[in-house]
N, C-alpha and C. Protein backbone atom coordinates (compact mmCIF):
# COMPACT_ATOMS: atom_id res chain seq x y z
N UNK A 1 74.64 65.60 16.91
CA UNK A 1 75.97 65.32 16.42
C UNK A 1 76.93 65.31 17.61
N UNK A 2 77.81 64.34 17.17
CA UNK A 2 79.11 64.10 18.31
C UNK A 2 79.49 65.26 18.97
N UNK A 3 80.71 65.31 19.89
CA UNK A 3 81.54 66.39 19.95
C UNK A 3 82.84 65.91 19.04
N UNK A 4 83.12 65.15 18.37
CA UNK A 4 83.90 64.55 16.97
C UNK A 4 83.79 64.49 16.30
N UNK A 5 83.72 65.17 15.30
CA UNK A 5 83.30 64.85 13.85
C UNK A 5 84.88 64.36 13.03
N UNK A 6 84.61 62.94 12.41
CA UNK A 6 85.98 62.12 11.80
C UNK A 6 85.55 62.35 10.12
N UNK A 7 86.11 62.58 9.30
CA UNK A 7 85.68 63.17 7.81
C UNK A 7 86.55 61.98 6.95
N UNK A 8 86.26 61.44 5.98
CA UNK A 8 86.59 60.69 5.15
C UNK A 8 87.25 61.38 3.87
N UNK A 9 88.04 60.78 3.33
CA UNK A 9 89.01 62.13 2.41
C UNK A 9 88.51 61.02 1.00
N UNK A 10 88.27 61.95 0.32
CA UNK A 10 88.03 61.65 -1.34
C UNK A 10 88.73 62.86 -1.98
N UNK A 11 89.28 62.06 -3.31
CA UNK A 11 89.93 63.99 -3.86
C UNK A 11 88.61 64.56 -4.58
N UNK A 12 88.56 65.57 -4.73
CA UNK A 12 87.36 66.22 -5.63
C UNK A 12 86.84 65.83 -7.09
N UNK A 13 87.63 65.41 -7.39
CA UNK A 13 87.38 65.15 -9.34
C UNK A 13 86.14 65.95 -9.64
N UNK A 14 86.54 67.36 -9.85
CA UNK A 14 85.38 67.85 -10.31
C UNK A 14 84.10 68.32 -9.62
N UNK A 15 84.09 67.89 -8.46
CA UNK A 15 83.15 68.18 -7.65
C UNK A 15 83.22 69.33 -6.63
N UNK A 16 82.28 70.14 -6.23
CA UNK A 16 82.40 71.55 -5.66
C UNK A 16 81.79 71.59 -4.14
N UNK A 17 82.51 71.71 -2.61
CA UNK A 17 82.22 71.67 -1.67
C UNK A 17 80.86 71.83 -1.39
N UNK A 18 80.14 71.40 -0.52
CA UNK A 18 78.90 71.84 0.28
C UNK A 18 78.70 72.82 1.23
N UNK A 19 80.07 72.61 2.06
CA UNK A 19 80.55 73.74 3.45
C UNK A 19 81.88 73.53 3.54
N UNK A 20 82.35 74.39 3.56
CA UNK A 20 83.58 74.39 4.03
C UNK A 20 83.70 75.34 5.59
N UNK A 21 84.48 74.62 6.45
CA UNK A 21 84.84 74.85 7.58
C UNK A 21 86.25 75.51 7.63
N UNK A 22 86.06 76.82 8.33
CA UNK A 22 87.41 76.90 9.15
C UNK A 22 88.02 75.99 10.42
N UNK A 23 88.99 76.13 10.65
CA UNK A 23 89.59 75.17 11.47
C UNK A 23 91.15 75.56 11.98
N UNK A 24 91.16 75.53 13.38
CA UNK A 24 92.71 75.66 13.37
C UNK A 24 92.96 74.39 14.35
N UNK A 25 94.33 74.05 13.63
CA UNK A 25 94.87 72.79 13.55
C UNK A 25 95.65 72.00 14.92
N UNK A 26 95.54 71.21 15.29
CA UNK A 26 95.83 70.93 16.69
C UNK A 26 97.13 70.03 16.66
N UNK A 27 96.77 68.80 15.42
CA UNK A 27 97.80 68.05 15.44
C UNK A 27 97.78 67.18 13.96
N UNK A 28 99.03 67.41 13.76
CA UNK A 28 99.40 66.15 12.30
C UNK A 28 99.97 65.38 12.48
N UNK A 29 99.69 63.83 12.39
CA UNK A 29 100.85 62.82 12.47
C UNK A 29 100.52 61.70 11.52
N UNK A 30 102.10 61.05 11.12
CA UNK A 30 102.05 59.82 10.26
C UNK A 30 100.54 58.75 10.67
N UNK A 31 100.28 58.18 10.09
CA UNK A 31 99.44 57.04 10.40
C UNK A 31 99.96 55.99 10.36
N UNK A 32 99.48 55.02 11.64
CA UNK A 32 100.10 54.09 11.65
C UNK A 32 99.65 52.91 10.34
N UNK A 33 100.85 52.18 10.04
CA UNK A 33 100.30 51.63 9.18
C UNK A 33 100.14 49.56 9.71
N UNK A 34 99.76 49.59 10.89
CA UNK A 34 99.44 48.33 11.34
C UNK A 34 100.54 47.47 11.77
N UNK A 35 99.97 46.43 12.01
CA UNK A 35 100.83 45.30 12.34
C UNK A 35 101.58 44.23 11.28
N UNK A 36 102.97 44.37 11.10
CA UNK A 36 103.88 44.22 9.81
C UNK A 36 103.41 44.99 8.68
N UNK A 37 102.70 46.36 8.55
CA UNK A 37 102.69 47.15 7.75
C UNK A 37 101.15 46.47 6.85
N UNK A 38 100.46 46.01 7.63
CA UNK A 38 99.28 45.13 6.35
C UNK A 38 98.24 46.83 6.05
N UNK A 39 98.27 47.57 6.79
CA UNK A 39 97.30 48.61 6.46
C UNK A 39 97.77 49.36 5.63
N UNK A 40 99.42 49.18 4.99
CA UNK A 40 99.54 49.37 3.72
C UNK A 40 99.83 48.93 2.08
N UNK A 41 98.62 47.66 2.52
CA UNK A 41 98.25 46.83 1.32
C UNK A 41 97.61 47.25 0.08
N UNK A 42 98.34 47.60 -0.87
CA UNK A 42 97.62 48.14 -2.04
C UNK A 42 95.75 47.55 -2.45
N UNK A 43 95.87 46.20 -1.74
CA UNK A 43 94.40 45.70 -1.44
C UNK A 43 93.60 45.41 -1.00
N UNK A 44 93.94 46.34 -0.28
CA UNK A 44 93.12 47.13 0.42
C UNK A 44 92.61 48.42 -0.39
N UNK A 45 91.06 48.79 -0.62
CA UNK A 45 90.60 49.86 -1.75
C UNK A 45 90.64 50.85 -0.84
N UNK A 46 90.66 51.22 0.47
CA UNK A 46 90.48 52.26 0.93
C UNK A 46 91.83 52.59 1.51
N UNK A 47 92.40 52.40 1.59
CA UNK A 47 93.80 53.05 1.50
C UNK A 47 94.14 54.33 0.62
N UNK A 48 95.23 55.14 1.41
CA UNK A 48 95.47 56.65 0.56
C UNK A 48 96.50 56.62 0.84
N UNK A 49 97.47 57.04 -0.29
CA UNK A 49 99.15 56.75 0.06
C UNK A 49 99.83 57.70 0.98
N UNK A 50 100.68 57.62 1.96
CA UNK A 50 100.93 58.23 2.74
C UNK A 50 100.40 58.78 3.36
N UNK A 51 99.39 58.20 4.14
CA UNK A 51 98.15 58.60 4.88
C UNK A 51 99.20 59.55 5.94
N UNK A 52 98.35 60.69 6.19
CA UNK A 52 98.70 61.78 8.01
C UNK A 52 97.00 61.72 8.06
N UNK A 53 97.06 61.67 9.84
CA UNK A 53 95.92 62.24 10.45
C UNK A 53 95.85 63.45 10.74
N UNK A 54 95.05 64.00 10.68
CA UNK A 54 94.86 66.05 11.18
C UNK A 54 93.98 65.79 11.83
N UNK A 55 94.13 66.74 13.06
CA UNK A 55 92.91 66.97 14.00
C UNK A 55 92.77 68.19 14.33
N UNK A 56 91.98 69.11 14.83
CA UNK A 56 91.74 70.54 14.98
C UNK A 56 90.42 70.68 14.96
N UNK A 57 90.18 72.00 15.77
CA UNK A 57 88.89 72.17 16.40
C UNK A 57 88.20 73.45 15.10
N UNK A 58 87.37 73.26 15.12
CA UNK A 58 86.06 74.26 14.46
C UNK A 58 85.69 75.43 14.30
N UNK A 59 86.28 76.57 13.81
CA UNK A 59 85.85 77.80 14.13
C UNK A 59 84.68 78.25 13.48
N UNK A 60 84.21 79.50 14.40
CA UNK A 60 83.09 80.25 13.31
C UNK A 60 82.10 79.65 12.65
N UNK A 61 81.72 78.28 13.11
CA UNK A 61 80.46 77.69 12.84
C UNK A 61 79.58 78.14 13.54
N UNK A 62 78.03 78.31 13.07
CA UNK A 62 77.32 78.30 14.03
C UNK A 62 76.91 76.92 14.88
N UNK A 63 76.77 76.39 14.17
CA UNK A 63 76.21 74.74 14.55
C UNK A 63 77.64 73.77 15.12
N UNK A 64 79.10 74.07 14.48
CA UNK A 64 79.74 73.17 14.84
C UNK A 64 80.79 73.79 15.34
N UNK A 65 80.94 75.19 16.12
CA UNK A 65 82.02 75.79 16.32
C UNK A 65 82.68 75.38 17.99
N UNK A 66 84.05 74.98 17.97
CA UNK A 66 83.86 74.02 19.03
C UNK A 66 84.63 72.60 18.84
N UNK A 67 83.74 72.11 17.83
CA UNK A 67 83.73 70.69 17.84
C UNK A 67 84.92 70.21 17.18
N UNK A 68 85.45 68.81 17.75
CA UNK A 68 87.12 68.41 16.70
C UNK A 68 86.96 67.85 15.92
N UNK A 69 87.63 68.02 15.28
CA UNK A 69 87.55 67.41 13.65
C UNK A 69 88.75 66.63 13.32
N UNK A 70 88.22 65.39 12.56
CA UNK A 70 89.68 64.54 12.52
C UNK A 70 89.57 63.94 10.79
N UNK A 71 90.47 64.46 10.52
CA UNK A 71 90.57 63.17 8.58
C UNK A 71 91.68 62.68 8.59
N UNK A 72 91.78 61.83 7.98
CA UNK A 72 93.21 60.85 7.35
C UNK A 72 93.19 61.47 5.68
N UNK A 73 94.17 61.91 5.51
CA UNK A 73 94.07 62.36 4.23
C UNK A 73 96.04 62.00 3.81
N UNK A 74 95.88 61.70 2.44
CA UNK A 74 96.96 61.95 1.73
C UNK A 74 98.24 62.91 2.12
N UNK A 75 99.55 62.62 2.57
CA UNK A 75 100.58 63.27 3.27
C UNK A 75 100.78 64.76 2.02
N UNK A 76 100.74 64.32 0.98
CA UNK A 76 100.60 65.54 -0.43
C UNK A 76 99.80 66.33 -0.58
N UNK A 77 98.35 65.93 -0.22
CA UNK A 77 97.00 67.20 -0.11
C UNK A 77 97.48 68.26 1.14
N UNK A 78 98.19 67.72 2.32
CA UNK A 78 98.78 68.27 3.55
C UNK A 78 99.41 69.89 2.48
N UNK A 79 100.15 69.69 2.33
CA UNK A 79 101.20 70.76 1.98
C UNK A 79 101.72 71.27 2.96
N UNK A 80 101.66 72.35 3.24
CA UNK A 80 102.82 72.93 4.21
C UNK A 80 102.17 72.46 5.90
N UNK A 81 100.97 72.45 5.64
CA UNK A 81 100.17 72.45 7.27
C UNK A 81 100.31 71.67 8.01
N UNK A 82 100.53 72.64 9.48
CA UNK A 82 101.42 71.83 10.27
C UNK A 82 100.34 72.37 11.60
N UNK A 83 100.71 71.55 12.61
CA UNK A 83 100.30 71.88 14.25
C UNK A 83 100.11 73.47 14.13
N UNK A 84 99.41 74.58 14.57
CA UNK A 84 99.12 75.69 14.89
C UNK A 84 98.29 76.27 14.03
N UNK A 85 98.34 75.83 12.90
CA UNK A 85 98.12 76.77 11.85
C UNK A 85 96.77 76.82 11.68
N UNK A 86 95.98 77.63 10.60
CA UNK A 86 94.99 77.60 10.46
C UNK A 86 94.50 77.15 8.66
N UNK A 87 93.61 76.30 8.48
CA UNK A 87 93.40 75.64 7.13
C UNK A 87 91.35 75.89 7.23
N UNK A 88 91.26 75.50 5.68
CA UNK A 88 90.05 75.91 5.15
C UNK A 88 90.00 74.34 4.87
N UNK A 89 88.37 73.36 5.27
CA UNK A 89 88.20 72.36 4.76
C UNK A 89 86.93 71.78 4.08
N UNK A 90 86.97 71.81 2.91
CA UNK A 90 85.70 71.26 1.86
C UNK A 90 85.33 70.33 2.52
N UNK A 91 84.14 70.15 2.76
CA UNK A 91 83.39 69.06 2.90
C UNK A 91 82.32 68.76 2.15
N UNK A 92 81.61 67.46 1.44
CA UNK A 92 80.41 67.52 0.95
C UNK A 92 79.77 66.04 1.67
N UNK A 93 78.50 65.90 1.95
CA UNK A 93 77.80 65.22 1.93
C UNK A 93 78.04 64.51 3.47
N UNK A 94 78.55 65.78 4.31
CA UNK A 94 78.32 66.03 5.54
C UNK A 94 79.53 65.30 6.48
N UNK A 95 80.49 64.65 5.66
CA UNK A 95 81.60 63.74 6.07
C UNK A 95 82.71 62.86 5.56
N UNK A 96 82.48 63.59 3.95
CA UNK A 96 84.27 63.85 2.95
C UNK A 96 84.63 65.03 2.75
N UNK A 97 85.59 64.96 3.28
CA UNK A 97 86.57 65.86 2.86
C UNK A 97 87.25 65.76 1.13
N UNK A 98 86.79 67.33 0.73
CA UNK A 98 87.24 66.88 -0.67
C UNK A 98 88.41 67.79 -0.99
N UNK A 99 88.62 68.51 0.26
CA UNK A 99 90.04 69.47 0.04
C UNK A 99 90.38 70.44 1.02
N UNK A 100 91.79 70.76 1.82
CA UNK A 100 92.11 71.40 2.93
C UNK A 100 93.05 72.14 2.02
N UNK A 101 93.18 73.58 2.60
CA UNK A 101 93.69 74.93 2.16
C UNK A 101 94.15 75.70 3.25
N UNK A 102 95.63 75.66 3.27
CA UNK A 102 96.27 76.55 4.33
C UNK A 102 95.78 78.29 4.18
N UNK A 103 95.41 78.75 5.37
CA UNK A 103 94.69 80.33 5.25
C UNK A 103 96.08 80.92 6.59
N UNK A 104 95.73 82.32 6.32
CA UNK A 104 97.08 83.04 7.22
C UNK A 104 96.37 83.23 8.52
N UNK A 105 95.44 83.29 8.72
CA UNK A 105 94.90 83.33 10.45
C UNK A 105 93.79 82.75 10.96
N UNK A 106 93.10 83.55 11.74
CA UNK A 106 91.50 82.74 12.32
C UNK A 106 90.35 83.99 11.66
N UNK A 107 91.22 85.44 10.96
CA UNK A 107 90.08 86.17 10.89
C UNK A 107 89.53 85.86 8.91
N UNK A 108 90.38 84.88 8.77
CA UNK A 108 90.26 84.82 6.94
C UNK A 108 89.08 84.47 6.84
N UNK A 109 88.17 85.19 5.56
CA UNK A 109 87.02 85.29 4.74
C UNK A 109 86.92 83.84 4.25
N UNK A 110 86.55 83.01 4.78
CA UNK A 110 86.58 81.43 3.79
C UNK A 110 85.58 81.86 2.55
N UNK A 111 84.81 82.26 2.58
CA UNK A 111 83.83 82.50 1.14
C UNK A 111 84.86 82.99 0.45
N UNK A 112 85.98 83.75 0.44
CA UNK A 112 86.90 84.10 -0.91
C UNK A 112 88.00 82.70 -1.09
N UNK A 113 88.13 81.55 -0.15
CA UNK A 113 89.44 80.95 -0.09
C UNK A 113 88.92 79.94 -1.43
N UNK A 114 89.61 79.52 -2.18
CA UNK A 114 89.29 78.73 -3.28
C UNK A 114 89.48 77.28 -2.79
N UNK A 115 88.23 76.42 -2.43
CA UNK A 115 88.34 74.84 -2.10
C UNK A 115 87.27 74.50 -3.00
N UNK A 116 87.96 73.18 -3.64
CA UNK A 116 86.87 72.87 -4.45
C UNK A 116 84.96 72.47 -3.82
């Protein structure tokens, strides 16, 4: 595996993480949305409204601790999380993200944090 891992955002509908990763957060920003705005063409199917990128590195993995991590996810799944902080992120099927959860430090228990 890379030293990048880029995660694809789906919302959960029902579905229950595989791993979830700690992570503290490096950087959030708008996404660009192209040239005269075409990358925010409703037809386009993979589009997510108000796309932000997050990037942040890996904690407390054994296998991936270290490594950066990047999703485009929905500016609304974001919530408060910003540059510094530290978030909890569902993943299933090794590269969607099915949900990020602001946590208060780097020593939080992710097995108690609730991600789907």
């Amino acid at each position: 595996m890379s030293d990048n891992i880029e995660l694809t955002w789906e919302w959960p509908d029902g579905r229950v993480a595989d791993q979830k990763f700690l992570i503290k957060v490096n950087n959030v920003e708008s996404k660009s949305s192209g040239f005269f705005g075409i990358g925010k063409s409703p037809s386009i199917a993979s589009n997510i409204p108000s796309p932000v990128v997050l990037t942040g590195e890996i904690l407390k993995d054994e296998m991936l601790e270290g490594k950066s991590i990047k999703v485009t996810l929905p500016k609304l799944e974001l919530e408060s999380i910003k540059s510094g902080d530290y978030a909890v992120v569902g993943v299933m099927d090794e590269n969607t993200c099915i949900c990020i959860v602001k946590v208060a430090s780097s020593s939080e228990d992710i097995s108690k944090v609730s991600c789907p």
